[in-house]
C-alpha atoms as a PDB file:
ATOM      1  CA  UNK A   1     136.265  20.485 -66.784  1.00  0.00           C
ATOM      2  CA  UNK A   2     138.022  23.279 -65.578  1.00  0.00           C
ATOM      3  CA  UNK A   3     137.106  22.865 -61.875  1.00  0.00           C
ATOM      4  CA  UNK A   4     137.188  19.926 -59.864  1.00  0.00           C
ATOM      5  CA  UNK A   5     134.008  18.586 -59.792  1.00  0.00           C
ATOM      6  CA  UNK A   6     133.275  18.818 -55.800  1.00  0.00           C
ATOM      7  CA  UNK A   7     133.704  22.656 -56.444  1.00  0.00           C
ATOM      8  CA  UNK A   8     130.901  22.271 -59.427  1.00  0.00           C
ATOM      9  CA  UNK A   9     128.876  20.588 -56.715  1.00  0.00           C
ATOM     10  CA  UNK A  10     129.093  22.953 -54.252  1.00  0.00           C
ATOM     11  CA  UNK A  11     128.494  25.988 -56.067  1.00  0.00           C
ATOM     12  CA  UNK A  12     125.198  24.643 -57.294  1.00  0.00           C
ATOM     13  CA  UNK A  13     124.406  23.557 -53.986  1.00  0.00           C
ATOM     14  CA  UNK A  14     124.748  27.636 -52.914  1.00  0.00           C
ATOM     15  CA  UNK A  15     122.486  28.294 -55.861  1.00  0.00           C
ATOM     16  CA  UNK A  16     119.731  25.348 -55.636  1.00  0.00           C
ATOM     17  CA  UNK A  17     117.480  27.785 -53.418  1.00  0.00           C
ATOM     18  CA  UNK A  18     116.997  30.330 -56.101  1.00  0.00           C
ATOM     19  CA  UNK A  19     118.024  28.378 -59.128  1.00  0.00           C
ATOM     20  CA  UNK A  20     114.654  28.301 -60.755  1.00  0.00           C
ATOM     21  CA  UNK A  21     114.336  31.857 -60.615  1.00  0.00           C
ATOM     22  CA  UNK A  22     117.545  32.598 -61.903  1.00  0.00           C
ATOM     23  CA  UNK A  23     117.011  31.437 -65.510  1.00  0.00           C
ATOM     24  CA  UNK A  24     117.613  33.635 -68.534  1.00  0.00           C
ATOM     25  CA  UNK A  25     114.657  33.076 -71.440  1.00  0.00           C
ATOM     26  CA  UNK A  26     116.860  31.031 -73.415  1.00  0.00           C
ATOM     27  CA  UNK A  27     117.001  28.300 -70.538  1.00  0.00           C
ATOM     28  CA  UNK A  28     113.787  28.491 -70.471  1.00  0.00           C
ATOM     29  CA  UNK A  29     113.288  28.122 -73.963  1.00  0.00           C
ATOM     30  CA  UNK A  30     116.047  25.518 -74.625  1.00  0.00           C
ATOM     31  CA  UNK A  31     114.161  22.951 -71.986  1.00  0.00           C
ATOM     32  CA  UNK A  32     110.847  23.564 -73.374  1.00  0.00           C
ATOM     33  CA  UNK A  33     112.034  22.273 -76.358  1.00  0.00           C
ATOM     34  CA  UNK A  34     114.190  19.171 -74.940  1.00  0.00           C
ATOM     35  CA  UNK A  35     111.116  18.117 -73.253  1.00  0.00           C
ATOM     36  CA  UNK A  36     109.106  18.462 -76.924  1.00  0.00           C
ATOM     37  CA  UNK A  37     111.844  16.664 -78.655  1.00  0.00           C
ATOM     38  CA  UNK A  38     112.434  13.658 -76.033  1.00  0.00           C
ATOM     39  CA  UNK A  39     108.226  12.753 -75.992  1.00  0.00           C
ATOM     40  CA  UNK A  40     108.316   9.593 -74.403  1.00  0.00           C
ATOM     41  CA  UNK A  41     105.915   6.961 -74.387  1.00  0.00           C
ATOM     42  CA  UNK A  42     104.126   5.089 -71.641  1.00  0.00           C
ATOM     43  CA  UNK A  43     106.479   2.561 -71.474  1.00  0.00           C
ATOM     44  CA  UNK A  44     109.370   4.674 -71.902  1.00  0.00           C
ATOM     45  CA  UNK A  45     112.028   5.086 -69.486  1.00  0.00           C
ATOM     46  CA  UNK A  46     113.981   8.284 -69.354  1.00  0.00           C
ATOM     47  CA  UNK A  47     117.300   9.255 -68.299  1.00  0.00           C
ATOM     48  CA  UNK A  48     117.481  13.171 -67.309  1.00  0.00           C
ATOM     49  CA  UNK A  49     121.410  14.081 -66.923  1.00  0.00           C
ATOM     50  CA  UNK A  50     122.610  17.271 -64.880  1.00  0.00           C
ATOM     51  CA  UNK A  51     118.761  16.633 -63.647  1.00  0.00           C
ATOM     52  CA  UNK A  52     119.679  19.905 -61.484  1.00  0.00           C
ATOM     53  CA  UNK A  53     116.132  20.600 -59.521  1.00  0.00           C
ATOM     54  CA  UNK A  54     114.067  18.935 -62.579  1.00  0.00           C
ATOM     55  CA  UNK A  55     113.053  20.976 -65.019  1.00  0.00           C
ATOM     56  CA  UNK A  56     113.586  17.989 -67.631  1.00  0.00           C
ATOM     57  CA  UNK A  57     112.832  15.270 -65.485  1.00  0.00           C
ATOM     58  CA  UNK A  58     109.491  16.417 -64.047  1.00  0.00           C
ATOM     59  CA  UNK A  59     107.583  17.712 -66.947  1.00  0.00           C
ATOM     60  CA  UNK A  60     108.504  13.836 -68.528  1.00  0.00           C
ATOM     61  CA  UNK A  61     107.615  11.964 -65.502  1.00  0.00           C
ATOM     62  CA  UNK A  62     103.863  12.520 -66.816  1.00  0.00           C
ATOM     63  CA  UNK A  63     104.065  11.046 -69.565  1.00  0.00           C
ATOM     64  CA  UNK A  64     107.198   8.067 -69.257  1.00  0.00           C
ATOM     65  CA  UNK A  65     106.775   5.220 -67.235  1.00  0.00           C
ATOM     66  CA  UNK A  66     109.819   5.700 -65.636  1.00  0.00           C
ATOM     67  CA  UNK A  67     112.451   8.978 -65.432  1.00  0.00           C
ATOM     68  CA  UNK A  68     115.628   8.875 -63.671  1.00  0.00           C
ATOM     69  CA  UNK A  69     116.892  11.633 -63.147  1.00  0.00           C
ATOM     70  CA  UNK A  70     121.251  12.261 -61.989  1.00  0.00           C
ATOM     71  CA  UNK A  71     123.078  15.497 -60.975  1.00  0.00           C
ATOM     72  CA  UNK A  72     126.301  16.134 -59.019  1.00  0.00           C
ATOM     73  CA  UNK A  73     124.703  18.783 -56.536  1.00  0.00           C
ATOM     74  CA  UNK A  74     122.682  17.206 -53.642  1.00  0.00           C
ATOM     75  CA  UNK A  75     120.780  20.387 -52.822  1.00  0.00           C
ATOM     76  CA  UNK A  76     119.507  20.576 -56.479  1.00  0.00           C
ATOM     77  CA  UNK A  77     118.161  16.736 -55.768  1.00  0.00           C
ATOM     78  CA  UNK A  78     116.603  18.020 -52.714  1.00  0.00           C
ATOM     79  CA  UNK A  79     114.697  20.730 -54.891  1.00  0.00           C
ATOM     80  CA  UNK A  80     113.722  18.565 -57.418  1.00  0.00           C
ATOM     81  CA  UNK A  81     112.166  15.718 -54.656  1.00  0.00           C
ATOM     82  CA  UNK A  82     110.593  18.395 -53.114  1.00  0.00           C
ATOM     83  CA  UNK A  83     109.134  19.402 -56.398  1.00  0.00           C
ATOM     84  CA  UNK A  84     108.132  15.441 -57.206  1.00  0.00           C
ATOM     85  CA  UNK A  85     106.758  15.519 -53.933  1.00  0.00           C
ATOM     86  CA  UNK A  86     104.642  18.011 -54.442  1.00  0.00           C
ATOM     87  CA  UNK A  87     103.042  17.203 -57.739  1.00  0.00           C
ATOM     88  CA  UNK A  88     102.859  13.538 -56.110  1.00  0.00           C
ATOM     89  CA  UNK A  89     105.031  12.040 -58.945  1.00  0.00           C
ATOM     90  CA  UNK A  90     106.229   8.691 -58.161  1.00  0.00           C
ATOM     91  CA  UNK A  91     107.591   7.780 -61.489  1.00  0.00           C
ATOM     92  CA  UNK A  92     110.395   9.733 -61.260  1.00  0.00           C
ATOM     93  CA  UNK A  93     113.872   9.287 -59.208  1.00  0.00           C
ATOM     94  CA  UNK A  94     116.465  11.701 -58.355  1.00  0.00           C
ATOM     95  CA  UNK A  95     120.219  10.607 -57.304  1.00  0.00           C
ATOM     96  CA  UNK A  96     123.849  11.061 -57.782  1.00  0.00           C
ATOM     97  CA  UNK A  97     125.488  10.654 -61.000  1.00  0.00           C
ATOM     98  CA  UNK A  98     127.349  12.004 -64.170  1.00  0.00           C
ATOM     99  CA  UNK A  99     127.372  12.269 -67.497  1.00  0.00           C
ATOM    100  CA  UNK A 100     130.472   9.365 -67.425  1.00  0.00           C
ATOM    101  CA  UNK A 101     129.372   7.879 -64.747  1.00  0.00           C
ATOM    102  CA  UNK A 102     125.220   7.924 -64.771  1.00  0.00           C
ATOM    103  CA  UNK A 103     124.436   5.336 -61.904  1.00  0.00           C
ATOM    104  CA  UNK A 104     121.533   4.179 -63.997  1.00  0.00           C
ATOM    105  CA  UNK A 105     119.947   1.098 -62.376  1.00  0.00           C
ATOM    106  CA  UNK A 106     120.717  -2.593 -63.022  1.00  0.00           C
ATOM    107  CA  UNK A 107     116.777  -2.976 -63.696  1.00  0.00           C
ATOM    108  CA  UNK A 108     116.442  -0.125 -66.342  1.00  0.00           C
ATOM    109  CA  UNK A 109     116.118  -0.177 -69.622  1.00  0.00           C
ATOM    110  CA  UNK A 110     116.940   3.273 -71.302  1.00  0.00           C
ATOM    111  CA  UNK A 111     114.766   4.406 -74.233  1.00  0.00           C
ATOM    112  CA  UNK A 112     115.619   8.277 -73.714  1.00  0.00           C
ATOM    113  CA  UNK A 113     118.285  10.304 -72.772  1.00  0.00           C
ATOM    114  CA  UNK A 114     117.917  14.120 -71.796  1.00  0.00           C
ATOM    115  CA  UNK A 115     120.514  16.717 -70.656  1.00  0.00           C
ATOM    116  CA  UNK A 116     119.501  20.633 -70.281  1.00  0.00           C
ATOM    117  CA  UNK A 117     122.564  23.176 -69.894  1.00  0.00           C
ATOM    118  CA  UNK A 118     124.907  20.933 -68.505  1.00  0.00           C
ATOM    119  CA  UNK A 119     127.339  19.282 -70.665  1.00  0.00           C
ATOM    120  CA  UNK A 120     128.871  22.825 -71.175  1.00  0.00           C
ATOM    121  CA  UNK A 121     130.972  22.032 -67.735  1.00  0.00           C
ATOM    122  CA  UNK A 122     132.641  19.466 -69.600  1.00  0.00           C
ATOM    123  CA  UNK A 123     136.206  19.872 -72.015  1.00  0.00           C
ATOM    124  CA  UNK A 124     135.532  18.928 -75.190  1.00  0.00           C
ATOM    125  CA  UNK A 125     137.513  15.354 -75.190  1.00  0.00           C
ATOM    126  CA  UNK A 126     135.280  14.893 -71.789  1.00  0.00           C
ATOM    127  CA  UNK A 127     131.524  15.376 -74.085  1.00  0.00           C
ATOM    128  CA  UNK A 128     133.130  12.909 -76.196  1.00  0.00           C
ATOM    129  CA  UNK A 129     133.583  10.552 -73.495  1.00  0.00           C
ATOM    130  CA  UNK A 130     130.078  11.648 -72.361  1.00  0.00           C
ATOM    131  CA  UNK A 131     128.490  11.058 -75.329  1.00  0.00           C
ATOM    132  CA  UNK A 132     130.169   7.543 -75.805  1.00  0.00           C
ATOM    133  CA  UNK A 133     128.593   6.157 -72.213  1.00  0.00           C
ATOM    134  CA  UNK A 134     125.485   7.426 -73.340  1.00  0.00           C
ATOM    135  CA  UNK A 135     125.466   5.772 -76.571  1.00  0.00           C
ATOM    136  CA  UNK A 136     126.739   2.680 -75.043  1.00  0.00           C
ATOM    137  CA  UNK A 137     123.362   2.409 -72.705  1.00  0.00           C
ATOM    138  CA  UNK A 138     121.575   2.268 -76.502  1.00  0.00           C
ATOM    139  CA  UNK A 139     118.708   4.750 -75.602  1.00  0.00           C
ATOM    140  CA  UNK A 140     117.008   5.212 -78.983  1.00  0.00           C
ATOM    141  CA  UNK A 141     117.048   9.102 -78.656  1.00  0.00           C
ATOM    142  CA  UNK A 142     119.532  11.600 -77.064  1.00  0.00           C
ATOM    143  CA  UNK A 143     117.755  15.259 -76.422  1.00  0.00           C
ATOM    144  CA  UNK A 144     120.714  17.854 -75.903  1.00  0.00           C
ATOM    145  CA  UNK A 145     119.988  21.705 -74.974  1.00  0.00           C
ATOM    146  CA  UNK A 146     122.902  23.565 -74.154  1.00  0.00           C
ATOM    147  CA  UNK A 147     125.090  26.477 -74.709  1.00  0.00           C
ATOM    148  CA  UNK A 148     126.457  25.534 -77.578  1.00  0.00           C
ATOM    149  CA  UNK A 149     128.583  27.590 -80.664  1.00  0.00           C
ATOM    150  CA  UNK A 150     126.558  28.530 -83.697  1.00  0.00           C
ATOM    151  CA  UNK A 151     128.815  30.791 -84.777  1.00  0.00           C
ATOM    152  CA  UNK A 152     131.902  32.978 -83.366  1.00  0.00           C
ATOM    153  CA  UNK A 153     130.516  33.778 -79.722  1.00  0.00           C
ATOM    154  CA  UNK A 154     130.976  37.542 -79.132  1.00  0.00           C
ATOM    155  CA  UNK A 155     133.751  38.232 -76.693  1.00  0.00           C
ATOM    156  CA  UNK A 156     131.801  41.323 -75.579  1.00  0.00           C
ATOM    157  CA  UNK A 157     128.291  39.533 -74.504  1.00  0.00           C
ATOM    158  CA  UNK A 158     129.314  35.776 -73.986  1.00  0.00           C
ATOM    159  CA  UNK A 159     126.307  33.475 -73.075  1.00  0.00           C
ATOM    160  CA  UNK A 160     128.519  31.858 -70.330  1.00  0.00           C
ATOM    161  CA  UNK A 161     130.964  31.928 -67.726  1.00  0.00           C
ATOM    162  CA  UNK A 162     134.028  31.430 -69.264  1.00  0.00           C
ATOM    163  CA  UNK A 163     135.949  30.629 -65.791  1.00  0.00           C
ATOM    164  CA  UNK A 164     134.029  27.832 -65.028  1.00  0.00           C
ATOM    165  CA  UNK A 165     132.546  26.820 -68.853  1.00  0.00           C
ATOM    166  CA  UNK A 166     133.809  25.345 -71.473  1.00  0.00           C
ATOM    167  CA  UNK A 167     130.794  25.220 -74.365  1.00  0.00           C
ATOM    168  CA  UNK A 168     131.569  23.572 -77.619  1.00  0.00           C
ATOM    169  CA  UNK A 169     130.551  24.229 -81.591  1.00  0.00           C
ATOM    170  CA  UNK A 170     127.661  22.396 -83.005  1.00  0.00           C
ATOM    171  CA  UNK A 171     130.044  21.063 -85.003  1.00  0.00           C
ATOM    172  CA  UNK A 172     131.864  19.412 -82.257  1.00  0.00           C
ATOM    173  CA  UNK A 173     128.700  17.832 -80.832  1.00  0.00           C
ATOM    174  CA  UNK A 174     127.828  16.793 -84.046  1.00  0.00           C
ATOM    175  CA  UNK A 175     130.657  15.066 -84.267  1.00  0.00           C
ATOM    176  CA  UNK A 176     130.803  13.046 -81.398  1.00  0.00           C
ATOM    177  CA  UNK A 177     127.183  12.001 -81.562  1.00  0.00           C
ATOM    178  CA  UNK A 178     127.866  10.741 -85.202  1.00  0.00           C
ATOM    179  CA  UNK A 179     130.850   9.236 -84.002  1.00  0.00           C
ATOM    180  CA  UNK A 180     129.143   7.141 -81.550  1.00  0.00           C
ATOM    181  CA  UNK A 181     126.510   6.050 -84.175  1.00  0.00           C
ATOM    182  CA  UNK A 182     123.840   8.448 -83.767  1.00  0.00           C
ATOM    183  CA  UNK A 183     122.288  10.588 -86.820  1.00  0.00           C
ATOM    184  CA  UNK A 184     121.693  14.010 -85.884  1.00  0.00           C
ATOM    185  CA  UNK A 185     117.684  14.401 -86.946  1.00  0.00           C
ATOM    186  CA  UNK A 186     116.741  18.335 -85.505  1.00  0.00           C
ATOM    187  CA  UNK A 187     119.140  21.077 -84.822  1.00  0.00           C
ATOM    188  CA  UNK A 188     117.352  24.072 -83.318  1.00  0.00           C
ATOM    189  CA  UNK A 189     118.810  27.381 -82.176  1.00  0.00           C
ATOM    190  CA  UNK A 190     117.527  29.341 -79.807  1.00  0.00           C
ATOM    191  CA  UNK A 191     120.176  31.923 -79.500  1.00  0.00           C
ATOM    192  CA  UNK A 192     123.861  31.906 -81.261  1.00  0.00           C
ATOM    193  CA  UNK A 193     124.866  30.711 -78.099  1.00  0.00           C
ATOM    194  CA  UNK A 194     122.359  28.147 -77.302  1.00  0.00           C
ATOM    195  CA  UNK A 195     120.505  25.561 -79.260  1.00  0.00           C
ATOM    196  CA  UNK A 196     118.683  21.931 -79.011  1.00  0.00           C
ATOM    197  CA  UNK A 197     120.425  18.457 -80.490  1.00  0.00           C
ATOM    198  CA  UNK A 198     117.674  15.490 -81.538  1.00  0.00           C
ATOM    199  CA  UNK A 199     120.191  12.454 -81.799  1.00  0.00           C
ATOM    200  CA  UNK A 200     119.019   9.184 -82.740  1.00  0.00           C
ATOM    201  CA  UNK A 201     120.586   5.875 -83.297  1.00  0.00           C
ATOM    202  CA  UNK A 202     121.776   5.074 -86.810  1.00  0.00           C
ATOM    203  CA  UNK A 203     118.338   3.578 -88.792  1.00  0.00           C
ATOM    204  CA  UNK A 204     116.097   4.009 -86.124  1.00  0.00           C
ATOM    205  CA  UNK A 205     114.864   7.399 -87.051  1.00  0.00           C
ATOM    206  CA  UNK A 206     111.171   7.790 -87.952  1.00  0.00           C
ATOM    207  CA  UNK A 207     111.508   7.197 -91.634  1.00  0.00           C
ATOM    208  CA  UNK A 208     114.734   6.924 -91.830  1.00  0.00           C
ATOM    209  CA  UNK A 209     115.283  10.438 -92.216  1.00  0.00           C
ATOM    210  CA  UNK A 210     119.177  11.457 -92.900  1.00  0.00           C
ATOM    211  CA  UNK A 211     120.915  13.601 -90.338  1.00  0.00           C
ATOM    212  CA  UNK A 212     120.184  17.160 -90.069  1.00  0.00           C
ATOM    213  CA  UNK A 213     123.228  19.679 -91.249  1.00  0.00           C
ATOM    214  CA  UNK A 214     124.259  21.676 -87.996  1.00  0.00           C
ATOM    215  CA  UNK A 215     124.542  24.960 -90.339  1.00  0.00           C
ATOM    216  CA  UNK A 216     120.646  24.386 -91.171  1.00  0.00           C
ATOM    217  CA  UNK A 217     119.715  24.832 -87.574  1.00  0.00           C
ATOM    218  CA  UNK A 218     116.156  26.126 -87.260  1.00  0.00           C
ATOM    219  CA  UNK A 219     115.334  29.512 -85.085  1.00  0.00           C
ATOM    220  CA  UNK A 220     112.427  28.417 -82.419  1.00  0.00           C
ATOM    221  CA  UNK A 221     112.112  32.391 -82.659  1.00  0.00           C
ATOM    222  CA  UNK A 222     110.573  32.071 -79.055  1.00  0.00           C
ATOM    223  CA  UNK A 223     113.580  34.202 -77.504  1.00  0.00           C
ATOM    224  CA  UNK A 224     115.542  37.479 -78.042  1.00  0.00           C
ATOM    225  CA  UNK A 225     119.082  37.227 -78.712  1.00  0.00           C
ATOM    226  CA  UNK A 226     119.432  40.541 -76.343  1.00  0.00           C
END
């Protein structure tokens, strides 16, 4: 991470006001499909990390029995209770928490994990860590839209900040989730920059499908790449 994470916390407390507002397409895009790919069931429970003011978490909350949802920025939980609030969900909770340090609840039972354009904060050895604390709560499916490396990112037009991000390759990801005994089953891109991860543990998947190549990533063609 290449700032401490109280300054991370701070800056998207600043933002949390405007933050919905702010997002590019692709955002937009990317959790669209993360909330596709993670389709819980009724008696699913959800776990929605870098919930930020719950884009993820709320959409779910309709359908999952239970979503919690963690970020590091209290005024982004504000937003996102406000938003519960006002829909009058009462599945869904919002707290503190990380990606290596979730909080989740002694009562809860994972089934689902989500994360929308968040991990990116993270050094590469840190998603690996990450990834591992996730695995170890045994949710059956991991949902991952980020910025993420399809190819070469050009210098000119990067899809981040690099003084604050640190996004990794597909192949990277890949790697870790594999690593941690997860079979990628959909890789979808929905910019060179930014794509969707479908993770689920080793011979679970629906028909046992085999993991999906990250160089056969699908275009959701739902974006521009301008």
């Amino acid at each position: 991470m290449k700032q401490p994470l109280e300054d991370h916390a701070a800056r998207f407390d600043e933002k949390a006001g405007e933050y919905d507002e702010s997002k590019s397409e692709e955002y937009r895009a990317c959790a669209s499909l993360v909330v596709d790919h993670a389709a819980p069931g009724p008696d699913d429970t959800v776990l929605d990390l870098g919930t930020g003011t719950g884009a993820i978490a709320l959409p779910l909350a309709e359908d999952a029995a239970r979503v919690i949802g963690r970020d590091i920025s209290e005024g982004m939980l504000e937003q996102a209770r406000e938003k519960a609030a006002e829909r009058g969900l009462e599945t869904v909770e919002f707290g503190e928490g990380r990606f290596r340090e979730p909080a989740v609840p002694d009562d809860a039972d994972v089934d689902v994990v989500t994360s929308n354009f968040a991990m990116h904060h993270l050094s590469d050895a840190e998603k690996r860590e990450a990834v591992d604390v996730i695995a170890a709560l045994e949710p059956e499916r991991i949902v991952l839209g980020d910025v993420m490396f399809f190819g070469e990112p050009d210098p000119e037009e990067p899809f981040y900040s690099p003084a604050v991000d640190d996004p990794a390759t597909v192949g990277v990801l890949a790697d870790a989730f594999t690593d941690a005994g997860y079979a990628l089953t959909a890789v979808e891109m929905v910019h060179e920059q930014v794509g969707v991860l479908v993770a689920e543990r080793a011979g679970t998947s629906a028909g046992g499908s085999a993991a999906a190549e990250p160089d056969g990533a699908t275009d959701s063609g739902g974006v521009d790449d301008s």
